[in-house]
Protein backbone atom coordinates (compact mmCIF):
# COMPACT_ATOMS: atom_id res chain seq x y z
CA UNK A 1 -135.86 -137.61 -29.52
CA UNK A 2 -137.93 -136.29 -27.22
CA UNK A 3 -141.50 -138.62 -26.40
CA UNK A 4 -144.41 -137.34 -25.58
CA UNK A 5 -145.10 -139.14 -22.08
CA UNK A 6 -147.91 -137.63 -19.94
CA UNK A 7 -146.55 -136.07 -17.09
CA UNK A 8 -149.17 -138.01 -14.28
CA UNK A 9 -148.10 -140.93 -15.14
CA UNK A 10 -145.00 -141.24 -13.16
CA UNK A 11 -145.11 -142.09 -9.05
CA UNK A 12 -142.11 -142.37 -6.84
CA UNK A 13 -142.60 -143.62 -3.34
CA UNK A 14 -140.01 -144.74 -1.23
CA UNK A 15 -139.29 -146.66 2.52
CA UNK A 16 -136.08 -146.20 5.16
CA UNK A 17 -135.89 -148.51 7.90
CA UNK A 18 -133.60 -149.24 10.83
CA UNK A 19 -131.35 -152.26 10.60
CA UNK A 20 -131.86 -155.39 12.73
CA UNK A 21 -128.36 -154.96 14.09
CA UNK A 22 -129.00 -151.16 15.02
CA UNK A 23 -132.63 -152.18 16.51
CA UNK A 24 -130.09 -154.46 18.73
CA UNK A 25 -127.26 -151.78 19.48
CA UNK A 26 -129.46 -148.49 20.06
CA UNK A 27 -127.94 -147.15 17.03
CA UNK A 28 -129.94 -144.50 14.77
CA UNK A 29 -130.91 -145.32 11.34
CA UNK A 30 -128.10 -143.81 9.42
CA UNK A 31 -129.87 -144.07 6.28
CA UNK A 32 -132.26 -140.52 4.58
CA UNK A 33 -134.23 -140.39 1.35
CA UNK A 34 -136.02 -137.64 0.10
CA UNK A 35 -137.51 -136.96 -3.32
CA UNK A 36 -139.16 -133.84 -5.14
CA UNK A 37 -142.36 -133.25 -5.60
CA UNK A 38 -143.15 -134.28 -2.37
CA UNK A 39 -146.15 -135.72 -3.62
CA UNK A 40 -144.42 -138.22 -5.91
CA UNK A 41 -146.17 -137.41 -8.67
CA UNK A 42 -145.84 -136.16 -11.93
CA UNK A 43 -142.58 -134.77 -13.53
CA UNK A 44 -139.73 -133.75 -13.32
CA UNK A 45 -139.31 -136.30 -10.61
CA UNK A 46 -136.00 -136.31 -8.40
CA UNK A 47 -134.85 -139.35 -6.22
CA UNK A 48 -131.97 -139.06 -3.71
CA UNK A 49 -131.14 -141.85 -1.48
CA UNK A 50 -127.97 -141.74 0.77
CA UNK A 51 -126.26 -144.45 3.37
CA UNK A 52 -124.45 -142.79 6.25
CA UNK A 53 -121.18 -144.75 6.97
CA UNK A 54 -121.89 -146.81 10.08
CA UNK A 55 -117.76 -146.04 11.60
CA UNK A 56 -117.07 -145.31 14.86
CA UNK A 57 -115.58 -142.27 13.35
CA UNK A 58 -118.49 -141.41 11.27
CA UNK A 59 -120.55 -140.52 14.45
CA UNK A 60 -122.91 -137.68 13.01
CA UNK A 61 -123.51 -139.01 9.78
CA UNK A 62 -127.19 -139.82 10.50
CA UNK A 63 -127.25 -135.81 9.65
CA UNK A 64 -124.44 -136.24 6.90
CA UNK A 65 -126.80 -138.39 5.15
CA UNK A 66 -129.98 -136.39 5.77
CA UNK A 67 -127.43 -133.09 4.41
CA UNK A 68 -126.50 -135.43 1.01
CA UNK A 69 -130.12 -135.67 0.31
CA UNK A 70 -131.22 -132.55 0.34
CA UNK A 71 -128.18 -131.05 -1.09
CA UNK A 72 -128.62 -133.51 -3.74
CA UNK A 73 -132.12 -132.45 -4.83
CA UNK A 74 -131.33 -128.68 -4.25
CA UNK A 75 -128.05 -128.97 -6.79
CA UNK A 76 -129.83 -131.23 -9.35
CA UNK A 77 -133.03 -128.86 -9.27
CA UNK A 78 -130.72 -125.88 -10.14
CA UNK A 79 -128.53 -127.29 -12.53
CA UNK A 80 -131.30 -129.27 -14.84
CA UNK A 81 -134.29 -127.56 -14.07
CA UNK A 82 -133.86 -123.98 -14.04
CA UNK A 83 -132.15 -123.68 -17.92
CA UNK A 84 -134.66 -126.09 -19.61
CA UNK A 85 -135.28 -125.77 -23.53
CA UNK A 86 -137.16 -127.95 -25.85
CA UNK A 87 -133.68 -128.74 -28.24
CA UNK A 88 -131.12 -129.74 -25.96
CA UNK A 89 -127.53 -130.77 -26.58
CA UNK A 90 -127.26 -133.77 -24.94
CA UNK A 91 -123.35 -134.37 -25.38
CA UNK A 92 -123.00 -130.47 -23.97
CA UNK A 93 -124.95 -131.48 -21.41
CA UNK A 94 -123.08 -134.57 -20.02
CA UNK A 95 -120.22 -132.99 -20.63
CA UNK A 96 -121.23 -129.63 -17.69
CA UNK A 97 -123.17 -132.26 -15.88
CA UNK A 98 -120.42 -134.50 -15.26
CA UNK A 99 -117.67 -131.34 -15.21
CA UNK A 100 -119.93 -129.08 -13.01
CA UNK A 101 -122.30 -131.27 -10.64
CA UNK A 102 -120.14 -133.28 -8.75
CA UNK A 103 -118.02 -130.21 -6.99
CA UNK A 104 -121.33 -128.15 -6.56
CA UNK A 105 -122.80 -131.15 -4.86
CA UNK A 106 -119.78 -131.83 -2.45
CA UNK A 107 -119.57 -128.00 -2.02
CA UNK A 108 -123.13 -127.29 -0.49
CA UNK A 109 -123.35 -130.99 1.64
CA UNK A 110 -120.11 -129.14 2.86
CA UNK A 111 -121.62 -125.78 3.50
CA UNK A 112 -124.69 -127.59 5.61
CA UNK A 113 -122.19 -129.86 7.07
CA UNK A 114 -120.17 -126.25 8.45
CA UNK A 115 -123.37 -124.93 9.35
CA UNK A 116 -124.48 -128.11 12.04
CA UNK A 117 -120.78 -127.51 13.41
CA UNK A 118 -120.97 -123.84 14.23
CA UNK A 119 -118.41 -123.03 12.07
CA UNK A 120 -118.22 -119.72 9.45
CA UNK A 121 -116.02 -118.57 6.96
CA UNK A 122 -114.11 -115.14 6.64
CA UNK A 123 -113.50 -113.32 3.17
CA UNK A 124 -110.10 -115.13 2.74
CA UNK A 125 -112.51 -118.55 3.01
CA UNK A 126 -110.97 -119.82 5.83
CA UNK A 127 -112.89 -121.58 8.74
CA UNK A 128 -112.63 -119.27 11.75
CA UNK A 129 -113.73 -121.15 15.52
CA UNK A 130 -113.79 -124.72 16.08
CA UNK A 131 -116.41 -127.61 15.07
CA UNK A 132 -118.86 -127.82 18.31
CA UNK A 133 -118.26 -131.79 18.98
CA UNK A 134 -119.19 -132.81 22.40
CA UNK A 135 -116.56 -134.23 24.89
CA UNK A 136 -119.68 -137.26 24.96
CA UNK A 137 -118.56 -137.89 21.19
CA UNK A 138 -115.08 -137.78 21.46
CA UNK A 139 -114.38 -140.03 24.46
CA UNK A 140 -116.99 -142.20 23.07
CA UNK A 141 -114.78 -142.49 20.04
CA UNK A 142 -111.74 -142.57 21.79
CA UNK A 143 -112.63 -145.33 24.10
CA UNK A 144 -113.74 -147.71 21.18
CA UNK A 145 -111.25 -147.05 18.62
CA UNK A 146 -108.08 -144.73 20.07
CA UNK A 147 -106.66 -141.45 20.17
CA UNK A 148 -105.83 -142.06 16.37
CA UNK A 149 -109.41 -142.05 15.77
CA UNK A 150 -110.49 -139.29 17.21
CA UNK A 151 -107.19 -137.42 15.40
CA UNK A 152 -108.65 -138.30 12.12
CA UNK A 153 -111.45 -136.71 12.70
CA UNK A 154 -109.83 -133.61 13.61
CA UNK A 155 -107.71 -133.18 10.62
CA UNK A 156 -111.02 -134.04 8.71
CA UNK A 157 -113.98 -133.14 10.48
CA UNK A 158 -116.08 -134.06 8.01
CA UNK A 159 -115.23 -138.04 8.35
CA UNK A 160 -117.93 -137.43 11.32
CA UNK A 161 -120.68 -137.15 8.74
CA UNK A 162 -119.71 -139.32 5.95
CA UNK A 163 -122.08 -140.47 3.60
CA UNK A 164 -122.92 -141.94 0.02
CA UNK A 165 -125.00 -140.13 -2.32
CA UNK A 166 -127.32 -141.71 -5.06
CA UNK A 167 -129.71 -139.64 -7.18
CA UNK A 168 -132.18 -139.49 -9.86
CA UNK A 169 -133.91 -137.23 -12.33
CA UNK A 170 -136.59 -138.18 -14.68
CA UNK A 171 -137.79 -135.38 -17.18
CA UNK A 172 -139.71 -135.57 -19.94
CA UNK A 173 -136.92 -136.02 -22.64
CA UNK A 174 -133.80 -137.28 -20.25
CA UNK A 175 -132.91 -139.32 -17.29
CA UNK A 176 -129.91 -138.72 -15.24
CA UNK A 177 -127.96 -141.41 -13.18
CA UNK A 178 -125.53 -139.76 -10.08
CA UNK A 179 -123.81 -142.27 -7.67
CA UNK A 180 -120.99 -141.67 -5.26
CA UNK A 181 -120.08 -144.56 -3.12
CA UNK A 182 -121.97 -148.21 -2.37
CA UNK A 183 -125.71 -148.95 -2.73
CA UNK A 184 -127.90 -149.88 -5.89
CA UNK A 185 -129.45 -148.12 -9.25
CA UNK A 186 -131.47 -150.88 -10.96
CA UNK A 187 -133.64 -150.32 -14.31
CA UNK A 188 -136.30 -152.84 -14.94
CA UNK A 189 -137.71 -152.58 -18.30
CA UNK A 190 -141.04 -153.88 -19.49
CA UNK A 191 -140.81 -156.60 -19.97
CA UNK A 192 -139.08 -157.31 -16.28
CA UNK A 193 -135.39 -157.24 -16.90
CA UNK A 194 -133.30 -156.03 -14.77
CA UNK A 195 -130.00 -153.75 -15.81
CA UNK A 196 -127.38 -151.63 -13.59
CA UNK A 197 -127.64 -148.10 -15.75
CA UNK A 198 -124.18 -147.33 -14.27
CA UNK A 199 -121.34 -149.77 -13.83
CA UNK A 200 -120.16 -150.98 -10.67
CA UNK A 201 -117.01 -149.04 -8.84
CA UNK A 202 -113.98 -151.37 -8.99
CA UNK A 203 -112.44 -149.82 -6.09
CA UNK A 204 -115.56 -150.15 -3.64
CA UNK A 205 -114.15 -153.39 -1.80
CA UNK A 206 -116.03 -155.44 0.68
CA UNK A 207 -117.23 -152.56 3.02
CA UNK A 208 -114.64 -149.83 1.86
CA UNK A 209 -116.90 -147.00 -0.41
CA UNK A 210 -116.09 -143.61 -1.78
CA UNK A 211 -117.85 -140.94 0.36
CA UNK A 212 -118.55 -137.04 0.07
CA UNK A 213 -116.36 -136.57 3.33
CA UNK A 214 -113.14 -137.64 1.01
CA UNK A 215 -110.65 -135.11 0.07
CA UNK A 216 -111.88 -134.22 -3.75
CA UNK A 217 -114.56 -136.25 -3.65
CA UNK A 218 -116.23 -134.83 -6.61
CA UNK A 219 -113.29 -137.33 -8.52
CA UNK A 220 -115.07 -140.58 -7.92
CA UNK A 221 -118.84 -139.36 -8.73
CA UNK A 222 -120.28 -141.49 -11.90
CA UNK A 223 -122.93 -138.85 -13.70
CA UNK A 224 -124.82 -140.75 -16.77
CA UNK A 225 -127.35 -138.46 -19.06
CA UNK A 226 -129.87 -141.18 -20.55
CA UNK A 227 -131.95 -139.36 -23.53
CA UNK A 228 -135.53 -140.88 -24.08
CA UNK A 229 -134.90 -143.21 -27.43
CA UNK A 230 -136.72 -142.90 -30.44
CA UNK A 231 -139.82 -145.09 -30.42
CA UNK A 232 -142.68 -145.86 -28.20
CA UNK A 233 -142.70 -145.77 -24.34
CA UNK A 234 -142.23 -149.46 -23.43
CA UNK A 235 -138.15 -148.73 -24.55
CA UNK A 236 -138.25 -146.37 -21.61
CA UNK A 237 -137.35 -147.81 -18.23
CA UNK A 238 -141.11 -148.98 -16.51
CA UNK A 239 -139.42 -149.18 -13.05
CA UNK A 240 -136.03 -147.34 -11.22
CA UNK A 241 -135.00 -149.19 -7.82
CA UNK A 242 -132.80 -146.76 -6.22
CA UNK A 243 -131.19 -148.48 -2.97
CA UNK A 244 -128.63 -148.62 -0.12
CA UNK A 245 -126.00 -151.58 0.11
CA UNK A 246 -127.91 -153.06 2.96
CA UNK A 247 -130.44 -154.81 0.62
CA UNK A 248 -128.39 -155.93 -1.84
CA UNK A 249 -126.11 -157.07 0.93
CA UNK A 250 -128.97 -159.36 2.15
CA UNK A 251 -128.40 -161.26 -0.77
CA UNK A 252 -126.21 -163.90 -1.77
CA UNK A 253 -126.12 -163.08 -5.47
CA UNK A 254 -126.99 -160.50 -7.90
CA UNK A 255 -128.75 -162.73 -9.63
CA UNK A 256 -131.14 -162.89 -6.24
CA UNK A 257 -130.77 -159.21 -5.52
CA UNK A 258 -131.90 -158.50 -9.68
CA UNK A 259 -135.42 -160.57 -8.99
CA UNK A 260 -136.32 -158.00 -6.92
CA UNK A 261 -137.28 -155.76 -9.89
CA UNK A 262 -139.52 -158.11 -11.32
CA UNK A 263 -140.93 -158.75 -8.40
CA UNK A 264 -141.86 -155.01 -7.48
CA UNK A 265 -142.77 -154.58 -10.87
CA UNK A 266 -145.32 -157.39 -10.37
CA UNK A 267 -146.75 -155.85 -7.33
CA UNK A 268 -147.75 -152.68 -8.88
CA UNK A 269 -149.85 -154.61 -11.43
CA UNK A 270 -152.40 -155.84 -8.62
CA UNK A 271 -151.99 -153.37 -6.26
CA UNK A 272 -152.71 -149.44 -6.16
CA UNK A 273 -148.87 -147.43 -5.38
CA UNK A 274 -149.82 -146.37 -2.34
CA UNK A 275 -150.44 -149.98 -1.61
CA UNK A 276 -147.00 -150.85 -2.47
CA UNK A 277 -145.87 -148.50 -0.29
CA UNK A 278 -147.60 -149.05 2.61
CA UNK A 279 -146.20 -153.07 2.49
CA UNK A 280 -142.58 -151.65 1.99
CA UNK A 281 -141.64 -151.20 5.28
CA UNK A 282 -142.53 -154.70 6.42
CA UNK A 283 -140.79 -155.81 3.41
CA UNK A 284 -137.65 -153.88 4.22
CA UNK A 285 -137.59 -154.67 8.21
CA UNK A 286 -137.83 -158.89 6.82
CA UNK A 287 -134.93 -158.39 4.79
CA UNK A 288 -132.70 -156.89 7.14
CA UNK A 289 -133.99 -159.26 9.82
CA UNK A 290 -133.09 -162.32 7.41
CA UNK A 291 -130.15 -161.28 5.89
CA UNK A 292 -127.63 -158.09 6.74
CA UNK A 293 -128.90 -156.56 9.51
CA UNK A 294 -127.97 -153.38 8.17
CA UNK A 295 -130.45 -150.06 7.53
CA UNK A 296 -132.36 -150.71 4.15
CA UNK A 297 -133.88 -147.91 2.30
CA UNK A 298 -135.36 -148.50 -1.28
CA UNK A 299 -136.64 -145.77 -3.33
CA UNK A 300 -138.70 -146.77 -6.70
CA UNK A 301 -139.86 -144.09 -9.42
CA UNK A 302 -142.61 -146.10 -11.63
CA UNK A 303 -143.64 -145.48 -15.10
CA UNK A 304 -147.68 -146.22 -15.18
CA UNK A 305 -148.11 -149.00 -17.72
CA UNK A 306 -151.37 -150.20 -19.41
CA UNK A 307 -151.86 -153.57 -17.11
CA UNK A 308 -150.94 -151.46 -13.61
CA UNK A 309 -153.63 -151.20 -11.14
CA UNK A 310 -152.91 -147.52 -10.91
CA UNK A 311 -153.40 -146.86 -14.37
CA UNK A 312 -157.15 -148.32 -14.33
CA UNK A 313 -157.30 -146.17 -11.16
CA UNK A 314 -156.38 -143.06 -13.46
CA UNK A 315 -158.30 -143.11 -16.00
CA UNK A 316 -161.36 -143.55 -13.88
CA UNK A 317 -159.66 -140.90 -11.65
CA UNK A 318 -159.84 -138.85 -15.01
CA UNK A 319 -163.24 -139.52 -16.00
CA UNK A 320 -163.93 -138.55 -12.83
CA UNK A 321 -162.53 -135.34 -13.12
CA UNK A 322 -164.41 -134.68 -16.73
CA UNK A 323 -167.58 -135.58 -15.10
CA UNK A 324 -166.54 -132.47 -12.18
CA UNK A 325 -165.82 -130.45 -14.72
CA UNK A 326 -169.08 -131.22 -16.68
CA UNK A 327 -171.00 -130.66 -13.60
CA UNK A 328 -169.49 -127.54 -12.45
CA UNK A 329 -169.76 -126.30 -15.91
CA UNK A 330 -173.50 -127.60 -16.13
CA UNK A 331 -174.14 -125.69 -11.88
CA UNK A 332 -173.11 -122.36 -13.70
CA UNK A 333 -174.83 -122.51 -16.34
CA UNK A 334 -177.76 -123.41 -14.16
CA UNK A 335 -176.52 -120.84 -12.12
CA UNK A 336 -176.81 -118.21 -15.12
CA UNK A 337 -179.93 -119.59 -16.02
CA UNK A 338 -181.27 -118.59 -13.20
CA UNK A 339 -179.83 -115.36 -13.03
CA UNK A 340 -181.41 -115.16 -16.37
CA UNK A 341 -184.73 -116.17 -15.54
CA UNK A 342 -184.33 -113.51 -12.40
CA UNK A 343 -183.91 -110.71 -14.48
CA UNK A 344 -186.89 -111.91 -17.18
CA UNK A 345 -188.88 -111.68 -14.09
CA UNK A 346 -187.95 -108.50 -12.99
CA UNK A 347 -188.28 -106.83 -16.20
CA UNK A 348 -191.95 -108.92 -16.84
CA UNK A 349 -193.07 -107.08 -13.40
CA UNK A 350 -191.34 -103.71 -15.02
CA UNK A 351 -193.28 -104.43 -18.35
CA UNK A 352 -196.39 -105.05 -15.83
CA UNK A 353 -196.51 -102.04 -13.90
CA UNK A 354 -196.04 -100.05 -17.29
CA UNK A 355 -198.55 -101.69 -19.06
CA UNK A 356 -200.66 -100.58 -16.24
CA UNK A 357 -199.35 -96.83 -16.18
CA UNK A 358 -200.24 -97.40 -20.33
CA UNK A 359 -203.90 -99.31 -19.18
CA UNK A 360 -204.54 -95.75 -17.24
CA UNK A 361 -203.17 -92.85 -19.89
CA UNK A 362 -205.38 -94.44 -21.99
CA UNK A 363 -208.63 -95.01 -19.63
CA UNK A 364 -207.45 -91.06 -19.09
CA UNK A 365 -207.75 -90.31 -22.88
CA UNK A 366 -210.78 -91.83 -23.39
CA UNK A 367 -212.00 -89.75 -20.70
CA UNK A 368 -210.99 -86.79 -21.10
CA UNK A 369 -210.82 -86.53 -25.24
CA UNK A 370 -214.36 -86.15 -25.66
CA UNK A 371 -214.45 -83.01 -23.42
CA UNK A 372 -211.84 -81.82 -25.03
CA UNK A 373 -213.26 -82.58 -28.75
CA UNK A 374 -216.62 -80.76 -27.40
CA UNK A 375 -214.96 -78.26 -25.91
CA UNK A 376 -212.56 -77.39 -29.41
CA UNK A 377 -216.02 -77.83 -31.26
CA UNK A 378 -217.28 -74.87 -28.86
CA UNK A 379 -214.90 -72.79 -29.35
CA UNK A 380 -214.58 -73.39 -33.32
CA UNK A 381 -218.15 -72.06 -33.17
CA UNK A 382 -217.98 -69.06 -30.98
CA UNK A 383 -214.82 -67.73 -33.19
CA UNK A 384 -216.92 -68.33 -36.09
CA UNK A 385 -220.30 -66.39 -34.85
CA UNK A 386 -217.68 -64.09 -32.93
CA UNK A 387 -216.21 -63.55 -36.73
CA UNK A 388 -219.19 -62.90 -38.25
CA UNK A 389 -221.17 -60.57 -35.56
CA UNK A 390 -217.16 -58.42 -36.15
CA UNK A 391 -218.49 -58.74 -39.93
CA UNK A 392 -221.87 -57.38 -39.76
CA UNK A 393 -220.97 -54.38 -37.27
CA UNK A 394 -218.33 -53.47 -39.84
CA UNK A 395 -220.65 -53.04 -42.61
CA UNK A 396 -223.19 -51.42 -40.82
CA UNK A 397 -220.24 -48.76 -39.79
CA UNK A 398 -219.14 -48.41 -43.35
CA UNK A 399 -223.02 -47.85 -43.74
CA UNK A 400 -223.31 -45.39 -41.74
CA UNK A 401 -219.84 -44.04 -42.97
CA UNK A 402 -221.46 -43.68 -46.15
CA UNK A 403 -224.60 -42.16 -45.45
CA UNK A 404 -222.56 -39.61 -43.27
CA UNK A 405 -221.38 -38.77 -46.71
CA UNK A 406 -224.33 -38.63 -48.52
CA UNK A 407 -225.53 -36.16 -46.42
CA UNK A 408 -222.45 -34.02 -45.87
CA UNK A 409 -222.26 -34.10 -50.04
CA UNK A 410 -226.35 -32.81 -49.84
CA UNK A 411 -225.41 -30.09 -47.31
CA UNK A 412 -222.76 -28.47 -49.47
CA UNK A 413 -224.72 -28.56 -52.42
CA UNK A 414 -227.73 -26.46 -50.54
CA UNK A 415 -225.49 -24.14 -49.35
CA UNK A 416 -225.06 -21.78 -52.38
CA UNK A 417 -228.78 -21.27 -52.70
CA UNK A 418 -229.80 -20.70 -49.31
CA UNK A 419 -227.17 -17.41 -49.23
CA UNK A 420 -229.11 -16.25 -52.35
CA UNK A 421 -232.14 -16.46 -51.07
CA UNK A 422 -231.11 -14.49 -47.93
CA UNK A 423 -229.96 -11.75 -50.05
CA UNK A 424 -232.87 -11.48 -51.81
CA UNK A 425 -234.52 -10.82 -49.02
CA UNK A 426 -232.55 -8.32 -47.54
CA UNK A 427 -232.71 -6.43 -51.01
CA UNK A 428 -236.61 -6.55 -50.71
CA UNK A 429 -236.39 -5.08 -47.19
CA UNK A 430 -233.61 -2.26 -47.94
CA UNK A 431 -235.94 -1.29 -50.78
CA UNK A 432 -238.88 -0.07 -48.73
């Protein structure tokens, strides 16, 4: 069942150093470790750690093991990451990781292992050319362990970069275990104890190991799928020690080796991870000094508990972070405040200048309405008078109209008698 753990609460640091021996001889540290995110933190997380075989044979595998590393976080971020869904089958799972991984793993540590030599491959996938050792490698070879030697590397090139592989990948509802060859996966559990999550390989004997340069090497990979269990956190692993055989080699016993869990565990309770980190070199160099002289590299992905010094660190870290976000939430709104206030201001001085413009149309009106109310009053009265001088001139016309007619009736009325009279006195005059 899938627990809800949050994501920040994981770190994974890790530490390679050269062996005491190869400090002595000149000899490179064969070892590599890598792990994804690069920042440790947060998950998924992937570990890879890797122990290049320290043969005179195995000449280049200071690379091989730098190659297994990568490859391994490259194939294991493809094959779990990139399909991931919130109901998974966990037996169909284990069942493609353990069928699938291990020959896509030894496939591409092959391909960058081709690449360093030179070497390409035509469309019936054979290697064309020849690898690009040096004539300084092979009589090197030759001259410490024989012509056989440096025959065995020709019939299997990659012998020259032979290397172990161990990897792993915490998500937030599975862990996965991948080992191929010697070195160390430890679980420590919180309450301290200390547990192999994958069994030891019968057939690694004394210094003999399985390697990724073998002939089908994807055979003797162990792959174990771990599901979260039902419950609370503490039944999920608090610390993962991922290491190469040259620190549990500088021990006498497992029982020895195991106390190094607890004791690692320990540290991270009074001091900060980076702390931890920063001491694991010394730590490492001490313990191949004292006991086998051989390149040490340790590798630790920790689950943050209650009582850790990094946990106190996060929740202050956090609070820290709430009081940003409070403050950059409180500087904008301060920020839009002021824009605010900007604009009030702006449209006060707008209000202003026309309250002003207002302040004048109105000094205007008072001004000027008076004139005009005298001046309407003036002109009210001269339409009126104007009106009624019109009035009086038309009835003096129709006066005069009418005494026009008074007369013109009189004239026709005389005009009867006066012809009378006129003949009259014509008569009188015709009669003397």
């Amino acid at each position: 069942m899938k627990e809800n753990i949050p994501q920040l609460k994981w770190r994974c640091i890790g530490e390679s150093v050269k062996g005491a021996s190869h400090v002595r001889s000149g000899l490179p540290n064969q070892d590599a470790i890598r792990w994804f995110p690069e920042s440790g933190i947060g998950l998924p997380l992937i570990l890879a750690v890797s122990d290049g075989h320290g043969s005179a044979k195995s000449f280049r595998s200071d690379r091989g093991s730098c190659f297994a590393v990568e490859t391994a976080i490259k194939v294991i971020q493809e094959f779990f990451l990139s399909s991931q869904s919130s109901d998974i089958n966990f037996s169909a799972l284990k069942d493609a990781a353990q069928r699938l991984l291990p020959p896509r793993l030894v496939n591409e540590w092959r391909k960058a292992v081709n690449k360093d030599l030179g070497l390409s491959e035509n469309d019936e996938e054979k290697l064309t050319n020849k690898p690009n050792f040096t004539d300084e490698e092979k009589q090197i070879l030759v001259d410490k362990d024989g012509e056989a030697a440096w025959q065995a590397v020709e019939n299997n090139y990659f012998l020259a970069y032979g290397a172990t592989v161990l990897a792993v990948l915490v998500t937030d509802s599975f862990i996965v275990y991948i080992q191929l060859g010697d070195g160390d996966i430890l679980e420590v559990d919180s309450k301290g104890n200390t547990t192999r999550p994958l069994e030891r390989d019968p057939n690694l004997i004394a210094n003999e190991t399985t390697s990724l340069c073998m002939n089908k090497a994807w055979n003797e990979f162990q792959v174990h799928i771990k599901p979260y269990p039902q419950g609370t956190p503490k039944e999920i692993p608090a610390l993962i020690l991922v290491s190469t055989d040259g620190y549990s080699n500088s021990f006498s016993t497992d029982e020895g080796f195991f106390k190094i869990g607890q004791d690692y565990r320990q540290m991270f309770k009074s001091n900060l991870t980076e702390e931890v980190r920063q001491k694991l070199e010394g730590f490492l160099q001490e313990t191949s000094e004292k006991g086998s002289g051989d390149d040490i590299t340790l590798g630790m992905i920790k689950r943050l508990e209650t009582d850790d010094r990094d946990y106190l660190t996060d929740r202050v870290e956090d609070l820290d972070r709430q009081v940003t976000v409070v403050k950059e939430s409180s500087m904008r709104q301060q920020k839009d405040i002021s824009g605010i206030e900007s604009t009030v201001k702006r449209l006060d001085n707008h209000q202003k200048k026309i309250d002003n413009k207002v302040v004048l149309v109105i000094l205007g009106l008072i001004v000027t309405l008076p004139l005009s109310v005298i001046s309407t009053a003036l002109s009210v009265s001269l339409f009126f008078r104007l009106d009624g001088i019109n009035a009086e001139l038309k009835r003096q016309q129709q006066t005069e109209n009418e005494m026009k007619l008074e007369i013109n009736r009189i004239k026709i009325k005389q005009q009867p008698a006066k012809n009378t009279s006129e003949q009259s006195s014509f008569n009188r005059i015709s009669t003397r």
